[in-house]
Every structure is written in structure tokens, then in C-alpha cells.
C-alpha atoms as a PDB file:
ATOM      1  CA  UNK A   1       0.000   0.000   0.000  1.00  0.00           C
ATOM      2  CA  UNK A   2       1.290   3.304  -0.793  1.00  0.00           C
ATOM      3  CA  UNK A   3       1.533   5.742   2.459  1.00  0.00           C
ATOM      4  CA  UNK A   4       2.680   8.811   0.833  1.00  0.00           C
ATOM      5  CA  UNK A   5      -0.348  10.395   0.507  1.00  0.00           C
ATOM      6  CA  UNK A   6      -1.432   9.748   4.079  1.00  0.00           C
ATOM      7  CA  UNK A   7       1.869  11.545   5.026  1.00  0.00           C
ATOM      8  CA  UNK A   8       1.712  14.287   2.539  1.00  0.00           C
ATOM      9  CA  UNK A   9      -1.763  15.022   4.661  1.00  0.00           C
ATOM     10  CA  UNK A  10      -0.598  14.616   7.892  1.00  0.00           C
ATOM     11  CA  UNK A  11      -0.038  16.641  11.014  1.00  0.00           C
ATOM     12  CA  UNK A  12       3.580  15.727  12.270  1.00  0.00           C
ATOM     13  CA  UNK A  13       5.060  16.569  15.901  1.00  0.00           C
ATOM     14  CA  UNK A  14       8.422  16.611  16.694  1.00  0.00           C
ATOM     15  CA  UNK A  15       9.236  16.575  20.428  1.00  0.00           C
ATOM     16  CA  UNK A  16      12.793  18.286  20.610  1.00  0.00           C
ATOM     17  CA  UNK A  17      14.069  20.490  17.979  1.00  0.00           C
ATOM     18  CA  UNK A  18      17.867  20.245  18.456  1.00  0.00           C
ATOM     19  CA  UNK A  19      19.871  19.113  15.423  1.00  0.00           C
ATOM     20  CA  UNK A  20      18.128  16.127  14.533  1.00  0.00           C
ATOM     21  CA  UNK A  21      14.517  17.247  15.478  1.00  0.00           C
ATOM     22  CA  UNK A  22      15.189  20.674  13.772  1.00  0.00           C
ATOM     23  CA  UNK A  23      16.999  18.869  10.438  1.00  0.00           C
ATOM     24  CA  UNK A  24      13.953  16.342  10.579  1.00  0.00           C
ATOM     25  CA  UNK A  25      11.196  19.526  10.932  1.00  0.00           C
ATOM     26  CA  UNK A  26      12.944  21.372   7.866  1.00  0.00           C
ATOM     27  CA  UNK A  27      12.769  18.832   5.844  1.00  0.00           C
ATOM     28  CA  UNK A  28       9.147  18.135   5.989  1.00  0.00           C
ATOM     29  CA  UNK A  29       8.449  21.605   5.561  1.00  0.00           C
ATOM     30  CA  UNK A  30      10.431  21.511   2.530  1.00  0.00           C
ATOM     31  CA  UNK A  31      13.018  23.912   0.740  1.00  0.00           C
ATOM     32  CA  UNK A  32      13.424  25.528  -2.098  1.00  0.00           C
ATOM     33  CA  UNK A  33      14.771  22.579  -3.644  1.00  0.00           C
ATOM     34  CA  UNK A  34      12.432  19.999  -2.293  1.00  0.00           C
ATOM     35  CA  UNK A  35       8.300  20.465  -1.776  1.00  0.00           C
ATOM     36  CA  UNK A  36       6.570  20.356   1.604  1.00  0.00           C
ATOM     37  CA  UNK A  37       6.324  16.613   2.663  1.00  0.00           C
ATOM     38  CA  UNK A  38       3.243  16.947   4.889  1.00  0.00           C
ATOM     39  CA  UNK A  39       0.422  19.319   5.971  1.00  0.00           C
ATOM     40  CA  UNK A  40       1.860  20.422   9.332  1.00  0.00           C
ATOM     41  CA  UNK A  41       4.877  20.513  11.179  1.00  0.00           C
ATOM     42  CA  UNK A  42       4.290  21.284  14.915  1.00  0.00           C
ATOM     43  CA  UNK A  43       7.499  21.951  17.404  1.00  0.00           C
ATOM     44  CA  UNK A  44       7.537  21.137  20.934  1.00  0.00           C
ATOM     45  CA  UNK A  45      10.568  22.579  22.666  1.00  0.00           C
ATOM     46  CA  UNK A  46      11.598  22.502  26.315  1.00  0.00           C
ATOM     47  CA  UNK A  47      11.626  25.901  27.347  1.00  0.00           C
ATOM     48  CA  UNK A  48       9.797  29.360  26.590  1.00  0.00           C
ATOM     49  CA  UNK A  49      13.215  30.853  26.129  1.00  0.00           C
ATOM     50  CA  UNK A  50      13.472  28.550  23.004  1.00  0.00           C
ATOM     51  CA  UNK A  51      10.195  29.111  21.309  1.00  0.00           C
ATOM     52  CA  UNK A  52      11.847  32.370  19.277  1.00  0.00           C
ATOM     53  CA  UNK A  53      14.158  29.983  17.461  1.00  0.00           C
ATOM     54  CA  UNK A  54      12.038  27.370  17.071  1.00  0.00           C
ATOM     55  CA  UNK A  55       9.231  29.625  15.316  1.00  0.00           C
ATOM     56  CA  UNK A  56      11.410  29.685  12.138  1.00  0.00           C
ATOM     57  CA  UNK A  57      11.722  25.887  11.581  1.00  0.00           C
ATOM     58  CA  UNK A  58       8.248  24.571  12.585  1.00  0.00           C
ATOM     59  CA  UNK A  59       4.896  26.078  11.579  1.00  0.00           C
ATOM     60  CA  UNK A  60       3.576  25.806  15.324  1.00  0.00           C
ATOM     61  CA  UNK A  61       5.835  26.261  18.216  1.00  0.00           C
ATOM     62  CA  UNK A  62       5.240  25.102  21.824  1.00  0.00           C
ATOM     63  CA  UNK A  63       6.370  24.094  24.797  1.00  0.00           C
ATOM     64  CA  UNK A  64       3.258  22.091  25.388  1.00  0.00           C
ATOM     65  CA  UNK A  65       3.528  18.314  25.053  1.00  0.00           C
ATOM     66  CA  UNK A  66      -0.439  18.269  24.977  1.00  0.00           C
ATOM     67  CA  UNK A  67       0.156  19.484  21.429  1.00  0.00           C
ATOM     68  CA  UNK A  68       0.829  16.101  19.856  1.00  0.00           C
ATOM     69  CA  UNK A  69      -2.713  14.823  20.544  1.00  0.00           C
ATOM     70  CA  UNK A  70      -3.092  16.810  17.184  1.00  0.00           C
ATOM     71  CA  UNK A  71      -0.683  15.018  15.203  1.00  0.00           C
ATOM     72  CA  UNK A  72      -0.918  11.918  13.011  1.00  0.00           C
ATOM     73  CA  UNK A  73       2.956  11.161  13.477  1.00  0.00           C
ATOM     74  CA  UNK A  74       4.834  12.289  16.642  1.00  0.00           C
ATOM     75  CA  UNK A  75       8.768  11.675  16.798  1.00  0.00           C
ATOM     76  CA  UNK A  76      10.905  12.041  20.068  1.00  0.00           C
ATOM     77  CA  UNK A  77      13.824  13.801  18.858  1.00  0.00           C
ATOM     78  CA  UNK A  78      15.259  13.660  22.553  1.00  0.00           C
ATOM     79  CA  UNK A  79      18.361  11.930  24.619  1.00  0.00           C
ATOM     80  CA  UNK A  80      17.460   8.386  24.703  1.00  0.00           C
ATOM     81  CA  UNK A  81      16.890   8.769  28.904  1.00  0.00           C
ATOM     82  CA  UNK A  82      14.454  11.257  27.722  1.00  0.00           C
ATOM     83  CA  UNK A  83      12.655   9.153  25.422  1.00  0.00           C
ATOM     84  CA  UNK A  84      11.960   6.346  27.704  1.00  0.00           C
ATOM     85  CA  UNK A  85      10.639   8.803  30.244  1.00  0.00           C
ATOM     86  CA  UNK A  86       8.380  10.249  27.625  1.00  0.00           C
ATOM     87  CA  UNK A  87       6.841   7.321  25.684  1.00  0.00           C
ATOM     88  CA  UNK A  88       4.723   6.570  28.635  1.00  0.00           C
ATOM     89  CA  UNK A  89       3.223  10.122  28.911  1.00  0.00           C
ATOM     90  CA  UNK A  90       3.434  10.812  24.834  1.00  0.00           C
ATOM     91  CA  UNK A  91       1.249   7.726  24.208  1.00  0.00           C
ATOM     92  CA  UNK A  92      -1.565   8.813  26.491  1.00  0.00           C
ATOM     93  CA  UNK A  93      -2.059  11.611  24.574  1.00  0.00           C
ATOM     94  CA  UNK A  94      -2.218  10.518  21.083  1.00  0.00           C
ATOM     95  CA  UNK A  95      -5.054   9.828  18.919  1.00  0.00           C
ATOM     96  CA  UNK A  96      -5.803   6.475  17.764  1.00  0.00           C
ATOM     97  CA  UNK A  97      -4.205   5.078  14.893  1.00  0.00           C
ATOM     98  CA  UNK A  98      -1.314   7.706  14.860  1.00  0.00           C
ATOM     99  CA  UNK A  99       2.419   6.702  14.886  1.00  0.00           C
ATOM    100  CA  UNK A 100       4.777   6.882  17.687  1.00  0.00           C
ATOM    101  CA  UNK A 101       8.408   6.487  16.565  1.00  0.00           C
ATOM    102  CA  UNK A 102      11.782   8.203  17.458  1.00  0.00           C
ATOM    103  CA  UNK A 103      15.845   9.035  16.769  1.00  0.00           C
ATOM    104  CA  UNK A 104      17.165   7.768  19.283  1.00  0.00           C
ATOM    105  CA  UNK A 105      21.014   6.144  19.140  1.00  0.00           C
ATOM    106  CA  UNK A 106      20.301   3.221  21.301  1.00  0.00           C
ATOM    107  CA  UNK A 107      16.972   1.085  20.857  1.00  0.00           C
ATOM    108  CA  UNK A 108      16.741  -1.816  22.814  1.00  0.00           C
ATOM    109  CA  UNK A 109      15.299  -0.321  25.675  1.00  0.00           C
ATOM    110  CA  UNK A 110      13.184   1.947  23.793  1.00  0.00           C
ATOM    111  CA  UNK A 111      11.435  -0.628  21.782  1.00  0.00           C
ATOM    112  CA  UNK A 112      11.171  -2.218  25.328  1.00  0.00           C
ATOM    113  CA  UNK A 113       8.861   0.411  26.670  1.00  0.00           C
ATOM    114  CA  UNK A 114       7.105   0.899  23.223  1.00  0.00           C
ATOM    115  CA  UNK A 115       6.179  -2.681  23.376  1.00  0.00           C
ATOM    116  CA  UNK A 116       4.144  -1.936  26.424  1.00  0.00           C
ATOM    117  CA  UNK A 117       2.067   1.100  25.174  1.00  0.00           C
ATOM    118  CA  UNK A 118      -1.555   1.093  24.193  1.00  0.00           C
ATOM    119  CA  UNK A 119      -1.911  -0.865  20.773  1.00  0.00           C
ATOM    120  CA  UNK A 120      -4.206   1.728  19.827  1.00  0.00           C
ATOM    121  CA  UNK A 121      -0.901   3.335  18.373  1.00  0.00           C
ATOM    122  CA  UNK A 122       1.248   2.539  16.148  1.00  0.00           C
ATOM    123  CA  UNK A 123       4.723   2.288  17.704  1.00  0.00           C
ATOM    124  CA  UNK A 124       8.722   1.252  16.131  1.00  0.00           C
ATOM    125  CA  UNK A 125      11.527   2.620  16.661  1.00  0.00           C
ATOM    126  CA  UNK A 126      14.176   4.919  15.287  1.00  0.00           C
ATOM    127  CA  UNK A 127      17.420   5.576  14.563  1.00  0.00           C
ATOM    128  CA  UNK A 128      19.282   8.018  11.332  1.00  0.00           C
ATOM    129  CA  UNK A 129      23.043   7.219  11.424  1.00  0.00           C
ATOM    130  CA  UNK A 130      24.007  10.946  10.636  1.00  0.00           C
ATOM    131  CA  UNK A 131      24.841  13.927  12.589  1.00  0.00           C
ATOM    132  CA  UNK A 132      27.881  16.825  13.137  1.00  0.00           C
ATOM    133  CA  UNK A 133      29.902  18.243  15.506  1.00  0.00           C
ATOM    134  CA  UNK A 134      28.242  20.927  16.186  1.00  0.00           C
ATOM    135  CA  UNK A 135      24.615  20.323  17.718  1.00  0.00           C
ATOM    136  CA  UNK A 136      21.656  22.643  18.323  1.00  0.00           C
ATOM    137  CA  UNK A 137      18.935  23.701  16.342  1.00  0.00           C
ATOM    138  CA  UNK A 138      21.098  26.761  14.835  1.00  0.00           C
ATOM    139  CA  UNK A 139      23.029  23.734  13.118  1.00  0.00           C
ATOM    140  CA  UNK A 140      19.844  22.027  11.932  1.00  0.00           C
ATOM    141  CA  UNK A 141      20.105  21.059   7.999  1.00  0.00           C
ATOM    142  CA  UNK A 142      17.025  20.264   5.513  1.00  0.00           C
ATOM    143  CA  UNK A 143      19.650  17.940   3.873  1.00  0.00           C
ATOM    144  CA  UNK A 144      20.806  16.352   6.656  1.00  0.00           C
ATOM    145  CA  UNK A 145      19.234  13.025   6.420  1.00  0.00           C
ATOM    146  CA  UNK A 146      20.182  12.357   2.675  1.00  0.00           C
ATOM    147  CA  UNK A 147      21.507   9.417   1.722  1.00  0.00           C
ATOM    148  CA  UNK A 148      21.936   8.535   5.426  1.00  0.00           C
ATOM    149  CA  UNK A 149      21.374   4.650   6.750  1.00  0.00           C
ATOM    150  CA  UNK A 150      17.721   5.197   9.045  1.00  0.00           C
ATOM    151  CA  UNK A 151      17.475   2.111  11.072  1.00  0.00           C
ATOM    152  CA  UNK A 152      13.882   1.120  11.774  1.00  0.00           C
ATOM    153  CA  UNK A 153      13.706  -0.916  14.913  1.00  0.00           C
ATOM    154  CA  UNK A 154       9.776  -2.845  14.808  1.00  0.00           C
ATOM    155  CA  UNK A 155       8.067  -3.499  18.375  1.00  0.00           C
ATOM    156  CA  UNK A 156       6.567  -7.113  18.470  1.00  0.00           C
ATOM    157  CA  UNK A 157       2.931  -7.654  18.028  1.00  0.00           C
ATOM    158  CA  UNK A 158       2.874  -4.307  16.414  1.00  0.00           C
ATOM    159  CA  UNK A 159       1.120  -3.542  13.436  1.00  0.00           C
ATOM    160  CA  UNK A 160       2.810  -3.840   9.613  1.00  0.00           C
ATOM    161  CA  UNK A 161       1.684  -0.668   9.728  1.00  0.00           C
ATOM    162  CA  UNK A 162       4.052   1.202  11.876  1.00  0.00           C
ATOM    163  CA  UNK A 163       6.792   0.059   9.997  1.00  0.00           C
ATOM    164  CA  UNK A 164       5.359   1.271   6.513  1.00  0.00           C
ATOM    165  CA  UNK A 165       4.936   4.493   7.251  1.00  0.00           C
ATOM    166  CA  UNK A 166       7.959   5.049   9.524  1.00  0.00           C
ATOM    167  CA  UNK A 167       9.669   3.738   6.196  1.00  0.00           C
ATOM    168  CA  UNK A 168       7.817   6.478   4.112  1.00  0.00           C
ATOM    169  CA  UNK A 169       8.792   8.722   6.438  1.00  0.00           C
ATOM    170  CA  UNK A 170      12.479   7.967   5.906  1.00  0.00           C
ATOM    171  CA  UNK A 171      12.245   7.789   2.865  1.00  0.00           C
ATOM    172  CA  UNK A 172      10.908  11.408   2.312  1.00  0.00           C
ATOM    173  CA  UNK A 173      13.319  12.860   3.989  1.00  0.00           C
ATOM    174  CA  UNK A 174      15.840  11.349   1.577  1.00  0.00           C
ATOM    175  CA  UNK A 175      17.355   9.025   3.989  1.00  0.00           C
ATOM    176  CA  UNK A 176      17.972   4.800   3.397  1.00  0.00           C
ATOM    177  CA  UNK A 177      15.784   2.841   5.846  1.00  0.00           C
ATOM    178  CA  UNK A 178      16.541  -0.510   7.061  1.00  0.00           C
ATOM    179  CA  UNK A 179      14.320  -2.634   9.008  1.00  0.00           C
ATOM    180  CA  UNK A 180      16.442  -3.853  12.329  1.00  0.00           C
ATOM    181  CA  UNK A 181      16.256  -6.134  15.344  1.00  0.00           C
ATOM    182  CA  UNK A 182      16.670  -3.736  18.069  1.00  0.00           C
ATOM    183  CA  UNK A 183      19.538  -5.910  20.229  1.00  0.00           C
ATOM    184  CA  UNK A 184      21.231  -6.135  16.691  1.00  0.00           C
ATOM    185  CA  UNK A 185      20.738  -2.406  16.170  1.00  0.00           C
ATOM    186  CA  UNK A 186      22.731  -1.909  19.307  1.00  0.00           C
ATOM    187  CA  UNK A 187      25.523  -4.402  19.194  1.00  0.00           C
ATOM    188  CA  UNK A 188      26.019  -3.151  15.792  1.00  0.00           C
ATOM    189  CA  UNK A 189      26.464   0.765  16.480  1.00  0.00           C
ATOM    190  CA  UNK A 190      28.422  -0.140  20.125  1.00  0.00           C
ATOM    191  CA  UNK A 191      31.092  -1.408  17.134  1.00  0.00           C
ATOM    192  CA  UNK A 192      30.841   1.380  14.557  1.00  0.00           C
ATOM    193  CA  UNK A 193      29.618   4.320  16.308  1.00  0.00           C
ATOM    194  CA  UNK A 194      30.121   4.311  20.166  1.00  0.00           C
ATOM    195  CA  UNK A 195      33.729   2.604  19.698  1.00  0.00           C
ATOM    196  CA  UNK A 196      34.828   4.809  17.916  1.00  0.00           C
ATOM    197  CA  UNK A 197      33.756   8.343  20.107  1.00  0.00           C
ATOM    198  CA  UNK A 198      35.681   5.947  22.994  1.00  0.00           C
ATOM    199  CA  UNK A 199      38.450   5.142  20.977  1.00  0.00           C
ATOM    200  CA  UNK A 200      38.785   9.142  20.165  1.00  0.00           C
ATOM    201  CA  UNK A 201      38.471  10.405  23.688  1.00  0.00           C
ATOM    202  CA  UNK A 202      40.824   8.082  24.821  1.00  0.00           C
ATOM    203  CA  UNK A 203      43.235   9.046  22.101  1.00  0.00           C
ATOM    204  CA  UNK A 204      43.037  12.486  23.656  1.00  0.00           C
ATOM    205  CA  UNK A 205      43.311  11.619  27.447  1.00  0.00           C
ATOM    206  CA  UNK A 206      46.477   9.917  26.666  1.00  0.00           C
ATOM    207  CA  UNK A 207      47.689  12.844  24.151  1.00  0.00           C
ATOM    208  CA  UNK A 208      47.215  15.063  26.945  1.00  0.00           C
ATOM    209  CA  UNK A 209      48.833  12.943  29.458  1.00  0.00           C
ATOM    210  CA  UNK A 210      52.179  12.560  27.197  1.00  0.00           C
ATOM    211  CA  UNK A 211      51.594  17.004  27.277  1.00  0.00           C
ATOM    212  CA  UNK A 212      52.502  17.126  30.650  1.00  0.00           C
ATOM    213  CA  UNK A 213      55.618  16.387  30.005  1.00  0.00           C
ATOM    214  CA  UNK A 214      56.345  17.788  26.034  1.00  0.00           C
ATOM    215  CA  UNK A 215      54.232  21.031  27.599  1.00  0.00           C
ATOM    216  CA  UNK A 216      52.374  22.887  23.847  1.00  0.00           C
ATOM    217  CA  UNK A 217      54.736  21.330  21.328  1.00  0.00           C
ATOM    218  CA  UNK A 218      52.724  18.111  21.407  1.00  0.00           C
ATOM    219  CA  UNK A 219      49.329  20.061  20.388  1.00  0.00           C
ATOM    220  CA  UNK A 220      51.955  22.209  17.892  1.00  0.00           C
ATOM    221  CA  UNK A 221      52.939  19.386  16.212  1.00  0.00           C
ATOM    222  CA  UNK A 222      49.100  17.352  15.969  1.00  0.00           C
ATOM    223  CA  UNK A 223      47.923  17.516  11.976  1.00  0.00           C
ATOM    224  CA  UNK A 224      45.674  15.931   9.957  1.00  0.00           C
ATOM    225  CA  UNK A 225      45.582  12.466  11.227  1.00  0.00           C
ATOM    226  CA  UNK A 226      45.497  13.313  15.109  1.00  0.00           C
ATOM    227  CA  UNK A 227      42.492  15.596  13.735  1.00  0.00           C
ATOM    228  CA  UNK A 228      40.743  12.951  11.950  1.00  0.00           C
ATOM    229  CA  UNK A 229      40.822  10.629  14.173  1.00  0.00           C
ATOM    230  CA  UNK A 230      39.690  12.541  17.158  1.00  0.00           C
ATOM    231  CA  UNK A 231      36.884  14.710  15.321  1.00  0.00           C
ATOM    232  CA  UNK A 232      34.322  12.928  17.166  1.00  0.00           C
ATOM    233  CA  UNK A 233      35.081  13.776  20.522  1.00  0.00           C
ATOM    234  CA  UNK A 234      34.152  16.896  20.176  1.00  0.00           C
ATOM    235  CA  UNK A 235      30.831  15.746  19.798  1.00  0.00           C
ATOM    236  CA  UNK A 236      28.178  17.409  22.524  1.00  0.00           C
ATOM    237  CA  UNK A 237      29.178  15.490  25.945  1.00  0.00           C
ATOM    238  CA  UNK A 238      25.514  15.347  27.401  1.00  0.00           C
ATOM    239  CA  UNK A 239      24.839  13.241  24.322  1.00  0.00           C
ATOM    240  CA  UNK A 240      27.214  11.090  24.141  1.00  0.00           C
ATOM    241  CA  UNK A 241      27.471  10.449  28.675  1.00  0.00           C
ATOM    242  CA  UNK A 242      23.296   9.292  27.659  1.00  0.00           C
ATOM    243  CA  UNK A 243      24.490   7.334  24.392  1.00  0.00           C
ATOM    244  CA  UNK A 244      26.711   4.970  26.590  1.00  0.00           C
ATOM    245  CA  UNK A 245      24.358   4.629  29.708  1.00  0.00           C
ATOM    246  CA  UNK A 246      21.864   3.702  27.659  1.00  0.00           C
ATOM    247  CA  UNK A 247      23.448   0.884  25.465  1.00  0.00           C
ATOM    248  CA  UNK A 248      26.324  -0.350  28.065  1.00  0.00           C
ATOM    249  CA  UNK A 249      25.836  -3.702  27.914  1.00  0.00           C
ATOM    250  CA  UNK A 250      26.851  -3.498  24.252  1.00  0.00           C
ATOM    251  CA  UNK A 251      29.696  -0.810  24.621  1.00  0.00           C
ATOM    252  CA  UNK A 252      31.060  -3.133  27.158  1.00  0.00           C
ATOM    253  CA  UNK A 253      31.047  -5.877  24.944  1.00  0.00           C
ATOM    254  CA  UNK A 254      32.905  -4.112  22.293  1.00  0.00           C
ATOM    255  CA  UNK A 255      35.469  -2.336  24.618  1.00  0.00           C
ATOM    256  CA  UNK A 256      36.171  -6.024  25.670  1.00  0.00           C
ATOM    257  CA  UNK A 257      36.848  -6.728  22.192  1.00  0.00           C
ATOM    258  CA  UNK A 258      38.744  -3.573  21.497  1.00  0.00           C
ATOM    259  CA  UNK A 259      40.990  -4.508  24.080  1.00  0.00           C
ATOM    260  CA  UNK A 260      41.793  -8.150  22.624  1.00  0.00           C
ATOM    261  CA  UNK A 261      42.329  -6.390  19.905  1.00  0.00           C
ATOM    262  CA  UNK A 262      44.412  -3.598  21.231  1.00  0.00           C
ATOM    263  CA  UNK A 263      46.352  -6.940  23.259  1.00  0.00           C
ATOM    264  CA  UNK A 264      47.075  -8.554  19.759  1.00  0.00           C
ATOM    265  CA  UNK A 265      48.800  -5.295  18.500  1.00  0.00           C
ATOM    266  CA  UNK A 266      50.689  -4.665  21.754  1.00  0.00           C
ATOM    267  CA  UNK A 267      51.950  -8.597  21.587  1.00  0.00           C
ATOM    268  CA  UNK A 268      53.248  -7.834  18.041  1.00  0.00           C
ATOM    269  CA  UNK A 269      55.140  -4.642  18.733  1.00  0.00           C
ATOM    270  CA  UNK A 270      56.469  -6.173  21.831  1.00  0.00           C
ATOM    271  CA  UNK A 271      57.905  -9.154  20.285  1.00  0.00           C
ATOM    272  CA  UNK A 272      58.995  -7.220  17.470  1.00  0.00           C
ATOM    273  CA  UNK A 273      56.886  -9.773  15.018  1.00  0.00           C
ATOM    274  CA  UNK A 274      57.356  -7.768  11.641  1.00  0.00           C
ATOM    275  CA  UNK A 275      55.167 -10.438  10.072  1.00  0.00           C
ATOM    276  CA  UNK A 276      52.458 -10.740  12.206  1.00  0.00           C
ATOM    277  CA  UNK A 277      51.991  -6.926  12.776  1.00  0.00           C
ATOM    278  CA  UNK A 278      52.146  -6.800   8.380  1.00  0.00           C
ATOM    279  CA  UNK A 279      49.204  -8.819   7.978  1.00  0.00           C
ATOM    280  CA  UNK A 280      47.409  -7.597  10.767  1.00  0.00           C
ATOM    281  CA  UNK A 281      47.501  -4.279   9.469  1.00  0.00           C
ATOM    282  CA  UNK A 282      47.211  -5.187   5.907  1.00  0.00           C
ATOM    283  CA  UNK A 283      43.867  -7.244   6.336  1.00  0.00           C
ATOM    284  CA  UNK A 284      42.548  -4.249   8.035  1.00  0.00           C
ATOM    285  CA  UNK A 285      43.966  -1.767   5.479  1.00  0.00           C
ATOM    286  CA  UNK A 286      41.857  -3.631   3.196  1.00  0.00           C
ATOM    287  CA  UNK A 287      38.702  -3.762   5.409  1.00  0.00           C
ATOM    288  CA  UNK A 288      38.908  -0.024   5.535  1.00  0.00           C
ATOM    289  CA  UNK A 289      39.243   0.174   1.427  1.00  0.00           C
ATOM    290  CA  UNK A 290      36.168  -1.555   0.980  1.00  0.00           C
ATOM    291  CA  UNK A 291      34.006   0.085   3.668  1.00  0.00           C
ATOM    292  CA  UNK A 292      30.421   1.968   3.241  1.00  0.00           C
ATOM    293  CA  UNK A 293      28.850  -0.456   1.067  1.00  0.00           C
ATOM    294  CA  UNK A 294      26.305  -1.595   2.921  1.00  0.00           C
ATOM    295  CA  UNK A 295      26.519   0.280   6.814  1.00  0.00           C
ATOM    296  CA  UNK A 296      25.980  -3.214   8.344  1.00  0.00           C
ATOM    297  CA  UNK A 297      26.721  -6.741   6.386  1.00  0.00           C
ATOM    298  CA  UNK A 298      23.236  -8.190   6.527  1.00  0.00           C
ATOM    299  CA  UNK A 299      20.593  -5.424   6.989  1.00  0.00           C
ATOM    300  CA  UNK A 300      17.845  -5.295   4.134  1.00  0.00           C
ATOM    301  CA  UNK A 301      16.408  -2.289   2.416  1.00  0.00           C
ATOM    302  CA  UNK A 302      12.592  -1.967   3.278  1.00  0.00           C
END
């Protein structure tokens, strides 16, 4: 069944209009370069203070979360802690038949809760691998969700339903969706996304430890590949401190990994095994080559 026009005529509210609320709120409104996507984009921001701001990227602007009984899709563009606390309260307030989903960057525990809400809406969960540095609404981007991987998490005994639209949903935004176990979901992005913001800080914690001693020639002397490799931990720390609560059964898992990993290098160097450290490096030279074909061996295009 085709959903677009359902969603071309639909009220849609976004709870939280920081990056990826505010990119996700453009982009239904449309641009010059793309048409409007639905009927109505309503905004539902935390504070008075922020409803100025907000005014420009939604057509209504609240700080009322009674607002999204008039919406047909409502999205929790909040911390994942957030979310949970919110599905509960979000749910009793919709109208039948609408969909509950959200952008969350952790899921298990999110399609958890969803799996315990009314049936009376539809529920699945949410997650667009994209983002920057820089968060906010002021850094909100129509285009921000092109071309990115949106991982659509279903709840069980929900409705084929939720997943369709959340899919059209994705879709008109210009982003990829894939359909996702949630557990998977999370094991997966512990390996390719919350790894590597670990891997970064700790690059930096023991860059500035070998500082003490070398004093502002070490930071002096840092280029291009100290740079790229550490971009993301300047990501927003509030973020990221809820990103690792929330999944840290799988970040665990992969740090233990990371450090069999790390233990296999160290062994080499120590030992002074030229071989061993060549093909190590050269099978994952290779891996690196070939990477971003599909985001995650294995997931299917909806």
C-alpha cells in the first residue's frame, strides 16, 4: 500500500528540535529545492526561552507536550533517557491510529517500553546514522538526512503498519531505511559508532597525558591524522554520557573486544613480530578500502 499520501496530509510533531529534530522539521516543511512533505509541522521545545528559534523551523511552536494529541505522526527527537521517560506520557495523549516512533542512538530499551504502550498506536523505533559536531537547532540542515542509513527498529505484536509508514517517512526525507532487530541495532552501532567516540576520547586523554611532560609542542605538532581521528570527541558530551548509559551492555562488549584487539597489537610490537603486525595491518587496510557499502553486512532495504 502506498503511504505517501497519508503523510503528505498529515499533522507531524516533533518533540525536541535540536539538530536532529530541527533537520527532521525542515525537511518536511520543505526547501526551495524539495516540496513540503506533509500538511503540518508542529514543534515542541523545552523551554519558553526557546520558542523564538524554534518559530522559524516549525509552523507551530510550543512548549506544550499536549500538542501532539493533534498530530498523526509524533517523533521524540530527545536523549534516549528522555525518550523512555516520555513514551509513557506521549502515548496517552495521542489519537488512535497515529504513529509513535523516534531518533534515538540506542533502541533496545526503547522498543522495550514501546512494546508496552496502548496498541491503539502505532509504535517502532528509530534511529538516522548521521549527525555533526556541532549540535543545536542553529546547526539544523534540511539535507541532513540524505543518503543517510535510518534504522527502523519494529516493536513485536505491532502492526505492519508502523513500519510502513515510519519507512515512508524515511524515505521522504531522503534518507535509506533498514528494518532492524533492536539488540542487533545496538551491538552493531556499540562497534561502529560508540567505539569509535571511545576510541577518540581516549586518544586524547592519553595525548594530553604525554603534554605534561612535552608542555604545547605536542598540540603544535598534531595535523591531519590526530584531527581525523579525534573529530568525534568533540561531539556534545551530554549526548554522548546518555548514548553509553543507555546501550552499556553493548559498549562493554565491544570495549572487551577492542581490548583483545588492542592486546594482539601490543603482543606484536612487543615481540617485534614484523610479520604478524604486516598482515594484521594489511587485512585491516583492506577492510577499511572496501568500507560503506552496505553500513551493516546483513541489513535489508525496506
Amino acid at each position: 500500500m502506498d503511504e505517501t499520501p497519508w503523510l503528505r496530509e498529515a499533522t507531524v510533531a516533533v518533540v525536541g528540535l535540536g539538530l536532529m529534530g530541527g533537520s527532521l522539521a525542515l525537511a518536511l516543511r520543505g526547501t526551495a529545492d524539495n516540496p513540503r512533505c506533509c500538511r503540518r509541522v508542529i514543534g515542541v521545545v523545552r523551554q519558553v526561552a526557546g520558542l523564538p528559534l524554534a518559530q522559524g523551523y516549525v509552523d507551530m511552536a510550543t512548549t506544550e507536550l499536549d500538542a501532539v494529541a493533534e498530530a498523526d505522526i509524533v517523533v521524540l527527537a530527545t536523549p534516549a533517557r528522555t525518550i523512555l521517560r516520555l513514551l509513557p506520557q506521549v502515548a496517552a495523549l495521542m489519537r488512535p491510529g497515529a504513529l509513535l516512533t523516534d531518533l534515538g542512538s540506542s533502541k533496545a530499551a526503547i522498543v522495550t517500553v514501546m512494546s508496552t504502550l496502548p496498541h491503539s498506536i502505532l509504535t517502532v523505533g528509530g534511529h538516522p546514522m548521521c549527525g555533526k559536531e556541532s549540535g543545536g537547532l542553529a546547526a539544523a540542515d534540511p539535507r541532513l538526512y540524505r543518503s543517510a542509513p535510518f534504522v527502523l527498529c519494529p516493536v513485536p505484536n505491532q502492526l505492519d503498519a508502523a513500519v510502513a509508514r515510519a519507512t515512508v517517512l524515511a524515505h521522504t526525507v531522503g534518507a535509506r531505511p533498514h528494518v532492524l532487530d533492536a539488540a542487533r541495532h545496538d551491538r552493531a552501532v556499540a562497534a561502529i559508532s560508540h567505539l569509535p567516540y571511545i576510541l577518540a576520547v581516549t586518544t586524547v586523554l592519553a595525548a594530553e597525558a604525554q603534554a605534561e611532560t612535552s608542555g604545547d609542542l605536542l598540540w603544535q605538532l598534531a595535523a591531519g591524522g590526530f584531527r581525523d581521528t579525534t573529530r568525534v570527541a568533540g561531539g556534545e558530551v551530554a549526548m554522548w554520557t546518555d548514548i553509553l548509559l543507555t546501550n552499556r551492555t553493548a559498549v562493554l562488549a565491544q570495549l572487551a573486544q577492542a581490548g583483545a584487539a588492542l592486546g594482539t597489537l601490543t603482543a606484536a610490537i612487543e615481540q617485534r613480530d614484523e610479520g604478524g603486525l604486516t598482515a594484521l595491518l594489511s587485512t585491516v587496510q583492506r577492510r577499511r578500502r572496501g568500507m560503506f557499502q552496505p553500513l551493516v553486512e546483513g541489513m535489508s532495504d525496506d
